[in-house]
Protein backbone atom coordinates (compact mmCIF):
# COMPACT_ATOMS: atom_id res chain seq x y z
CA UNK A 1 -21.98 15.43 9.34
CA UNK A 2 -21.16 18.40 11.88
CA UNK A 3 -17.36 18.83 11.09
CA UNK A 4 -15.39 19.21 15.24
CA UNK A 5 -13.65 22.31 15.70
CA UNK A 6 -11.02 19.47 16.76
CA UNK A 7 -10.39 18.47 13.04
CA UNK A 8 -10.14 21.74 11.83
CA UNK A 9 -8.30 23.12 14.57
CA UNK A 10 -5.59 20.14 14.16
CA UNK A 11 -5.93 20.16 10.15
CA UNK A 12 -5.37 24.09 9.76
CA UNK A 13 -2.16 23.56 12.17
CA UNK A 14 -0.86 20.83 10.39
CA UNK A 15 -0.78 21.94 7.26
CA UNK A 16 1.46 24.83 8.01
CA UNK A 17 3.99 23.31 9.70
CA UNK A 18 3.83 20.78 6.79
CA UNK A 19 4.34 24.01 4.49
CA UNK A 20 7.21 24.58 6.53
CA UNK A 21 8.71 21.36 6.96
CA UNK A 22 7.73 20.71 2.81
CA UNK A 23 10.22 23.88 2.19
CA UNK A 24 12.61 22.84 4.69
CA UNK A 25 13.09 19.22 3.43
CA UNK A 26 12.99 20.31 -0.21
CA UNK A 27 16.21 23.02 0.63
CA UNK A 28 18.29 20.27 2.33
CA UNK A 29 17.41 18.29 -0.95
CA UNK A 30 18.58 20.46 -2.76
CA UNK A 31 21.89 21.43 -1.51
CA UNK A 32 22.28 17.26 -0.87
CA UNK A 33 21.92 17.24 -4.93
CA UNK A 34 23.75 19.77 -5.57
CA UNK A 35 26.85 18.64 -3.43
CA UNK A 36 26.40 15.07 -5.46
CA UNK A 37 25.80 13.33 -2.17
CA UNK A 38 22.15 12.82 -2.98
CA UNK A 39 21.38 8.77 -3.66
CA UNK A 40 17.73 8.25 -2.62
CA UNK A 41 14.70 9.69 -1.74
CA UNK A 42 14.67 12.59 0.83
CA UNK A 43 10.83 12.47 2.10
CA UNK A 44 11.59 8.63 2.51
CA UNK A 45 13.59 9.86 5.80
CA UNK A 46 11.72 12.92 6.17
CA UNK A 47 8.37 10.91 6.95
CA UNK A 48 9.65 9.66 10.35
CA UNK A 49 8.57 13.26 11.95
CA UNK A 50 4.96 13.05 10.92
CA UNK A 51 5.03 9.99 12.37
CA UNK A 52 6.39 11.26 15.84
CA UNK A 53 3.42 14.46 15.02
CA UNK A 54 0.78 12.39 14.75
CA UNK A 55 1.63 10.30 18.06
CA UNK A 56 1.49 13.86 19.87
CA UNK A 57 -1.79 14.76 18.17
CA UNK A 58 -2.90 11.66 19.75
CA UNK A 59 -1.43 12.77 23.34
CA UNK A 60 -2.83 15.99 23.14
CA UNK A 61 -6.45 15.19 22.00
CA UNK A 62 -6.72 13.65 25.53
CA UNK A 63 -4.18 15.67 27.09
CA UNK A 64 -5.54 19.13 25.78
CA UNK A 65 -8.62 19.27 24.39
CA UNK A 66 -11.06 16.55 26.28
CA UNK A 67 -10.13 18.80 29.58
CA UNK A 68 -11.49 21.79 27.58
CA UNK A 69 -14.71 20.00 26.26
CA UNK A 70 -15.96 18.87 29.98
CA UNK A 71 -15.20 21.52 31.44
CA UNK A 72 -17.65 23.33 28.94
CA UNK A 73 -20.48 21.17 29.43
CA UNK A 74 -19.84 18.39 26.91
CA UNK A 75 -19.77 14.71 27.92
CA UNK A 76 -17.29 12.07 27.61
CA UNK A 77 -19.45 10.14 25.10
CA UNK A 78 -19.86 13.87 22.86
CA UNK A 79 -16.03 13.97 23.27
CA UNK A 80 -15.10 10.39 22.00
CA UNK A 81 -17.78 10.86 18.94
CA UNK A 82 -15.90 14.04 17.99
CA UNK A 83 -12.04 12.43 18.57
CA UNK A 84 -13.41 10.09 16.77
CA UNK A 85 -14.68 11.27 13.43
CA UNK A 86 -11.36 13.55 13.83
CA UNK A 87 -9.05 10.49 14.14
CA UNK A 88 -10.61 8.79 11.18
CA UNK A 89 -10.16 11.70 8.83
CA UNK A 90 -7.08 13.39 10.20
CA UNK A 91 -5.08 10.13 9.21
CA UNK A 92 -5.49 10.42 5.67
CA UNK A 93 -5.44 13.91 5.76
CA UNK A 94 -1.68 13.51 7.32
CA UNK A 95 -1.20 10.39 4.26
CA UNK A 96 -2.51 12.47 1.58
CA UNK A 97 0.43 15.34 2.99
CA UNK A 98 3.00 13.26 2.76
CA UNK A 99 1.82 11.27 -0.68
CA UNK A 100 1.71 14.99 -1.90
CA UNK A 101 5.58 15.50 -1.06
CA UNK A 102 6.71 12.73 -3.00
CA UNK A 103 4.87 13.67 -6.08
CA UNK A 104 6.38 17.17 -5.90
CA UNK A 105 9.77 15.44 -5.10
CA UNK A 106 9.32 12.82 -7.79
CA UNK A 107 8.65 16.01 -10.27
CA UNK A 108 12.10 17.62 -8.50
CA UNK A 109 13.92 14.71 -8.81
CA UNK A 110 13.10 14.59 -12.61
CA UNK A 111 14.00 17.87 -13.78
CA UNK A 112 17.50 17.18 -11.46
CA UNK A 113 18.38 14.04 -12.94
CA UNK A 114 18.78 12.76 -9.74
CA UNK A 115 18.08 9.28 -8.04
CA UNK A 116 14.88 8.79 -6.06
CA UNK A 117 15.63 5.20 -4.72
CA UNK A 118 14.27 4.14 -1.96
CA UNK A 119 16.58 2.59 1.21
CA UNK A 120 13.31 -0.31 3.20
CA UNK A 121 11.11 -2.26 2.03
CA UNK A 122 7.69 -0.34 1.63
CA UNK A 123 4.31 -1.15 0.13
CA UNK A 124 5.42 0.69 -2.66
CA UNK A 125 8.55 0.33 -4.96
CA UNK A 126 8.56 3.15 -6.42
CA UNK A 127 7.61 6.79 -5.01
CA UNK A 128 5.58 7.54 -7.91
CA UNK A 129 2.88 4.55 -6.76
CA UNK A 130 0.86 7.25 -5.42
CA UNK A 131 -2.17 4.91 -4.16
CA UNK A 132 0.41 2.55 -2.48
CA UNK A 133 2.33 5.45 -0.73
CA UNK A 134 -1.11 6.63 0.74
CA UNK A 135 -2.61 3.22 1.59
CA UNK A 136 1.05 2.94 3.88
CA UNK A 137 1.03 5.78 5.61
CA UNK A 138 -2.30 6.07 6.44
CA UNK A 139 -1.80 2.69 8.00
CA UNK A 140 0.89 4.19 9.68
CA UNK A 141 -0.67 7.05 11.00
CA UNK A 142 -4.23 5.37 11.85
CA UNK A 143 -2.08 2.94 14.07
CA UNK A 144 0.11 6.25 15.92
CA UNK A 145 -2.54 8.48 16.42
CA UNK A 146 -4.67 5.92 18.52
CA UNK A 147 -1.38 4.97 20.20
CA UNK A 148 -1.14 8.27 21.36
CA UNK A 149 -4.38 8.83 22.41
CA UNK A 150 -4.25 5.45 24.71
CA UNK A 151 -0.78 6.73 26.03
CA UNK A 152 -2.52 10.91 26.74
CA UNK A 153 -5.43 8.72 28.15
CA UNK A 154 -3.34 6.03 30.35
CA UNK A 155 -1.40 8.99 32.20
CA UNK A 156 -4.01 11.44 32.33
CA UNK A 157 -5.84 9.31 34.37
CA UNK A 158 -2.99 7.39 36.02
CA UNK A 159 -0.40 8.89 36.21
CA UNK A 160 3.45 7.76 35.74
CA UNK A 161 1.68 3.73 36.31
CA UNK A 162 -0.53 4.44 33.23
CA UNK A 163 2.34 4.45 31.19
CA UNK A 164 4.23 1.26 32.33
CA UNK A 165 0.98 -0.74 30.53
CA UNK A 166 0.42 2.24 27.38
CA UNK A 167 3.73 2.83 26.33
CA UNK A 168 4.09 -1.11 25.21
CA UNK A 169 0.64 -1.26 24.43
CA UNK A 170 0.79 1.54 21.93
CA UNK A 171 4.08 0.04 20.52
CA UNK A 172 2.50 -3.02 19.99
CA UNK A 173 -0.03 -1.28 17.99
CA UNK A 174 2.25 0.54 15.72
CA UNK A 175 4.51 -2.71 15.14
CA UNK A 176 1.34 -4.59 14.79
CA UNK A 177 0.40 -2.11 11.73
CA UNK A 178 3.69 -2.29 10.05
CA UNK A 179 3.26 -6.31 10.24
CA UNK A 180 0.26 -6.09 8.71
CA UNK A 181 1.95 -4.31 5.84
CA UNK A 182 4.98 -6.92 6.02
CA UNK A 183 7.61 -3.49 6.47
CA UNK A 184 9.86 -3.09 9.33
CA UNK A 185 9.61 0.30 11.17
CA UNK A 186 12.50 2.65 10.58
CA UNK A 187 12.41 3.28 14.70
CA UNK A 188 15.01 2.41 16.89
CA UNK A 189 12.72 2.23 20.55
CA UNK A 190 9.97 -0.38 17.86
CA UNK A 191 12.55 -3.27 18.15
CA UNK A 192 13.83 -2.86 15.09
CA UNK A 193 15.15 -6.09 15.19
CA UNK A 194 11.88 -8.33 14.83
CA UNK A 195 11.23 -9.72 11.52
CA UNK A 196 8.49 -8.79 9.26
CA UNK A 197 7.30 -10.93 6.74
CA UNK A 198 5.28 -9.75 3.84
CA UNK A 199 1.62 -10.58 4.48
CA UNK A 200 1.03 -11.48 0.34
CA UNK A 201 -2.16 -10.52 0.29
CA UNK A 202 -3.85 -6.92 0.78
CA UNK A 203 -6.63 -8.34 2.90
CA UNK A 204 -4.60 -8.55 5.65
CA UNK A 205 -2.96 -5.37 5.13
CA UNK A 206 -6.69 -3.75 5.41
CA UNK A 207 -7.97 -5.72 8.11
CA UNK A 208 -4.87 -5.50 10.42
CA UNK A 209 -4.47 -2.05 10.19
CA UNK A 210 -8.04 -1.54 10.60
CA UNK A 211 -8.04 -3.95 13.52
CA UNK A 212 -5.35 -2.09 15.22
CA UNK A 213 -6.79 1.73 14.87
CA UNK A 214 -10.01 0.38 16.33
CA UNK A 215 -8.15 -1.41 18.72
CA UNK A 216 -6.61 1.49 20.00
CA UNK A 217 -9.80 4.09 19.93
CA UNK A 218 -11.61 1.24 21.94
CA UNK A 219 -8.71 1.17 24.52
CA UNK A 220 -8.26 4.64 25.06
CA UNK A 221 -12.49 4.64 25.47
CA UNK A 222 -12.39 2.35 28.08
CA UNK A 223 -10.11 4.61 29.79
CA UNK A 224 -11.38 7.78 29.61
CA UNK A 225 -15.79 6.89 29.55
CA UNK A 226 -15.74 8.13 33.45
CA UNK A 227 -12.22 9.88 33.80
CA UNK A 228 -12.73 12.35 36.44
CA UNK A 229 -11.04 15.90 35.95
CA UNK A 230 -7.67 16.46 36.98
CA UNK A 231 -5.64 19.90 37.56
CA UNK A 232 -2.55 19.43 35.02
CA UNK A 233 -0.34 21.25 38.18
CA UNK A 234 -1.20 18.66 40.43
């Protein structure tokens, strides 16, 4: 399989400002630990700006880069086969970054002696259920990216109108996905207030967040197959 210069541009960006967010979040950690005002896990409220990342990857895979591939010669349909195969592995690359900071701040954590409790209700109950932690946030992040991509798509080729319909359509996606995992997003614009209940079993987990990242790529398809060109200054 041809790896897109979209994947690897996105991947090699993200994991340096993961690098630098990684050594930011593990300072403020530490001087939270070392003031004794540390009680739970640090990455647990850390994770809500990959979240907010991935959305904008989303945005600017439409936004930025399907501009740039018509205007070289490469069709809609070339574009959509390369967002996509780029979608499906930059989630997990994203889940596998974050599943990677809470092993190195479970291993922290144990050498401090301190606490690594957790404050919602996740998948997981305990950071160090590595599978768990990956299988939510690549949920998570299969549901934003394709949110963002429908949102990039919706105003790209509407305007300010696209947006009245993709802005709740792409929050219903991403509350759909943490229903499907029976968790309640940590968001305040997601309606924080609905209830959740835990699904019980893992099929639906799979299916519904399956259903809702192919839900969104088809979406944002339908929108963009025979988008014309527009001048981003006009």
């Amino acid at each position: 399989m041809r790896i897109p210069r979209l994947l690897i541009a996105n991947g090699m960006f993200a994991l340096l400002l993961w690098a630098g967010f990684y050594a930011l979040v593990t300072v403020l950690t530490i001087g939270f630990g070392l003031a004794g005002r540390l009680t739970h896990s640090g990455w647990e409220v850390a994770a809500q700006l990959p979240r907010w990342y991935a959305l904008f990857v989303g945005v600017a895979l439409i936004r930025e880069f399907m501009p740039m591939y018509i205007a070289h010669g490469r069709t809609r349909r070339r574009f959509a086969v390369d967002g996509l195969i780029t979608v499906t592995l930059f989630a997990p690359f994203l889940a596998a970054l974050v599943t990677l900071s809470y092993l190195l701040e479970s291993v922290l954590y144990g050498l401090a002696g301190w606490p690594q409790a957790l404050t919602r209700l996740h998948l997981f109950t305990e950071p160090t259920q590595l599978p768990l932690v990956f299988a939510e946030y690549l949920i998570e992040f299969a549901a934003w990216i394709p949110a963002g991509a429908l949102m990039g798509a919706a105003f790209y080729r509407f305007r300010g109108n696209g947006l009245v319909v993709a802005i709740p359509a792409g929050a219903l996606l991403i509350i759909t996905s943490y229903a499907a995992m029976g968790v309640q997003p940590q968001v305040p614009f997601l309606f924080t207030w609905l209830s959740f209940d835990a699904p019980g079993t893992p099929l639906v987990t799979v299916t519904g967040g399956l259903g809702v990242f192919l839900a969104g790529l088809l979406l944002t398809w339908a929108i963009i197959r025979d988008i014309p060109l527009r001048n981003h200054v006009a």
